[in-house]
N, C-alpha and C. Protein backbone atom coordinates (compact mmCIF):
# COMPACT_ATOMS: atom_id res chain seq x y z
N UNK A 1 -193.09 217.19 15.90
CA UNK A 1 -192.97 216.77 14.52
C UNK A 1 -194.11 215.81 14.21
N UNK A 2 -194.82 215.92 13.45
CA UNK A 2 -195.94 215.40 12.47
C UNK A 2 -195.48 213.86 12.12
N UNK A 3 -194.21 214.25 10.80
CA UNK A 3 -193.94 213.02 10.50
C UNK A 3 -192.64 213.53 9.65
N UNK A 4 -191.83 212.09 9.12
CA UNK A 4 -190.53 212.60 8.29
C UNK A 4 -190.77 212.05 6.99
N UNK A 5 -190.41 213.15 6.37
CA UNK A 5 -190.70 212.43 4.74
C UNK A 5 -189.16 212.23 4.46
N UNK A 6 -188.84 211.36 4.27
CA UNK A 6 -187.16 210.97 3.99
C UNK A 6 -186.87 210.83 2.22
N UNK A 7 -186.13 211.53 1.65
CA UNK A 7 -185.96 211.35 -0.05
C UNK A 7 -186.98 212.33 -0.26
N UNK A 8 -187.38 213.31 0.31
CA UNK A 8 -188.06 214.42 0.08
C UNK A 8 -187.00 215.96 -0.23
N UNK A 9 -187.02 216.17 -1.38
CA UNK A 9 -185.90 217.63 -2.02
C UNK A 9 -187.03 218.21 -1.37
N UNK A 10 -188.60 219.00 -1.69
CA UNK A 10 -188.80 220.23 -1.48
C UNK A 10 -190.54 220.12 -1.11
N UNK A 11 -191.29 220.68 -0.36
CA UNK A 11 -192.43 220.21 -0.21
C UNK A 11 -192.94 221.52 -1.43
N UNK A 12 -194.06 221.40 -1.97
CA UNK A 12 -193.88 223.07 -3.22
C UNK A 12 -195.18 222.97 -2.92
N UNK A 13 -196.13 222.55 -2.67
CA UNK A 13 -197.31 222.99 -2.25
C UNK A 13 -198.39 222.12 -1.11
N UNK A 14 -198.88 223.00 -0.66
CA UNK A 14 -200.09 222.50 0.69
C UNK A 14 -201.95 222.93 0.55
N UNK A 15 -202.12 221.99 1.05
CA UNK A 15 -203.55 222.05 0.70
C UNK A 15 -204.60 221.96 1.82
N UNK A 16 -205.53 222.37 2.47
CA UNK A 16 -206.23 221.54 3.22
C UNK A 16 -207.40 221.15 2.48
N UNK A 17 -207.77 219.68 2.48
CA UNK A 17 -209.24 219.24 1.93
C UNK A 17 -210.27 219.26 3.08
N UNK A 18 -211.41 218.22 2.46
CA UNK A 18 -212.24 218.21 3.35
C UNK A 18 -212.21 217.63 4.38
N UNK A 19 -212.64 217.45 5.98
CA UNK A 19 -212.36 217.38 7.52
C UNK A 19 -210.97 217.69 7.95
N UNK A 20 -210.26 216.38 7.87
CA UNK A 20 -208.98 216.35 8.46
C UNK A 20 -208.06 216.06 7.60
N UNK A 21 -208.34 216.40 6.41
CA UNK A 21 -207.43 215.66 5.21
C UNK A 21 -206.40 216.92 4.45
N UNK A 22 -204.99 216.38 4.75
CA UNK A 22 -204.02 217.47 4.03
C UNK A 22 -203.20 216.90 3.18
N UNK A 23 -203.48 217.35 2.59
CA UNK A 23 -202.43 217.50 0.91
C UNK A 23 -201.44 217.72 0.43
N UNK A 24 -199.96 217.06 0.48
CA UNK A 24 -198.53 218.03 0.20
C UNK A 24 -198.45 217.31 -1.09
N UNK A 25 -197.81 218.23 -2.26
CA UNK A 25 -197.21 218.45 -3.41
C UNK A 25 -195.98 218.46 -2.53
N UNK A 26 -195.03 216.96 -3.26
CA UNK A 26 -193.22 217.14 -2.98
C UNK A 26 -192.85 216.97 -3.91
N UNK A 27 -191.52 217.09 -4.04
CA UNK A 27 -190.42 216.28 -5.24
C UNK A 27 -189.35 215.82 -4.42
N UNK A 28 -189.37 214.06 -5.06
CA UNK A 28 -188.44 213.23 -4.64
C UNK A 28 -187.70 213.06 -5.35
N UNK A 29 -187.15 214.24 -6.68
CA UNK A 29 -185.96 213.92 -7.68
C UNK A 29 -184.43 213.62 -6.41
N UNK A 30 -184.16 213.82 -5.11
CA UNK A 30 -183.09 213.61 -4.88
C UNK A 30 -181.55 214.80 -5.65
N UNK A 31 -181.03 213.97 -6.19
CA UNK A 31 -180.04 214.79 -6.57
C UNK A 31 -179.98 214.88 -8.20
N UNK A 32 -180.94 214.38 -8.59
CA UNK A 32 -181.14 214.73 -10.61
C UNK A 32 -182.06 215.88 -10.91
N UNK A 33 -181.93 215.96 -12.22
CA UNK A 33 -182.51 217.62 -12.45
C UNK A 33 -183.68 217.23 -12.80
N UNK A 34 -184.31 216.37 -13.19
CA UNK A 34 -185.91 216.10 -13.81
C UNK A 34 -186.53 215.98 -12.29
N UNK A 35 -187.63 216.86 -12.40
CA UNK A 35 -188.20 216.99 -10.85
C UNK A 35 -188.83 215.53 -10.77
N UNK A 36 -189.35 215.34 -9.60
CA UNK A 36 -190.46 213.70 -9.55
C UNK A 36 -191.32 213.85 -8.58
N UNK A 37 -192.50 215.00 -8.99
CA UNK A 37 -193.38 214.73 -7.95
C UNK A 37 -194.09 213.78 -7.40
N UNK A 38 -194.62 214.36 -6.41
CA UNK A 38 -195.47 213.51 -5.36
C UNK A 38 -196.14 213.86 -4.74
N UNK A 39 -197.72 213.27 -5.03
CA UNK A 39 -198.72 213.92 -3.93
C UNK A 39 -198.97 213.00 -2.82
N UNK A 40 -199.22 213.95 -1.16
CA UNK A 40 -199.14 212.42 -0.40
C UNK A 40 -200.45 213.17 0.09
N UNK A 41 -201.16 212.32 0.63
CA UNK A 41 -202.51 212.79 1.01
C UNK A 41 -202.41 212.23 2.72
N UNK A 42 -202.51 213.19 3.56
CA UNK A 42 -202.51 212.96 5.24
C UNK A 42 -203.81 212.90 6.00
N UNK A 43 -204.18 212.00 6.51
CA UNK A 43 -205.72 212.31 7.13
C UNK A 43 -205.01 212.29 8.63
N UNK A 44 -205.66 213.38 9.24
CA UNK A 44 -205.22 214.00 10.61
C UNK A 44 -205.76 213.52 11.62
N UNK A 45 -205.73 213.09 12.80
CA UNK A 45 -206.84 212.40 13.75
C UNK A 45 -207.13 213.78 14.20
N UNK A 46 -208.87 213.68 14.28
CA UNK A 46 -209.43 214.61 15.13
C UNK A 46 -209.03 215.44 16.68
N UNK A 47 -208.20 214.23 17.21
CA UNK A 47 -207.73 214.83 18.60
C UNK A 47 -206.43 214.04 18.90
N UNK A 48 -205.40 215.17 19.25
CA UNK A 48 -203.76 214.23 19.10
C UNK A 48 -203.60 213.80 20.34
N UNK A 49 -203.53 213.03 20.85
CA UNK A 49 -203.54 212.75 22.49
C UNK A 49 -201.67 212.51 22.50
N UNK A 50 -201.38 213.28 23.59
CA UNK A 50 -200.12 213.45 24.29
C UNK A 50 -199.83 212.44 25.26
C-alpha cells in the first residue's frame, strides 16, 4: 500500500505528470450528495527501498 486517503468516497481520475509526479482527482463529499473534489498531487521517490 502506497498510502490511505481516509474521508475519500471515490478516486474518479489519475494522471501521471512530469518525473515522478501523480495526480488523483477524489471526492471527499462523505455521505452528502454535492460532490467535493480534490486534487492531491503525489511526488514518488525515484527508488522505494524495502
Amino acid at each position: 500500500m502506497l498510502l490511505r486517503l481516509p474521508n475519500t468516497t471515490h478516486i474518479t481520475g489519475f494522471a501521471h505528470g512530469p518525473d515522478d509526479t501523480v495526480y488523483l482527482l477524489t471526492d471527499i463529499r462523505g455521505n452528502a450528495q454535492t460532490p467535493r473534489p480534490h486534487l492531491l498531487q503525489l511526488v514518488l521517490p525515484s527508488q522505494i527501498r524495502r
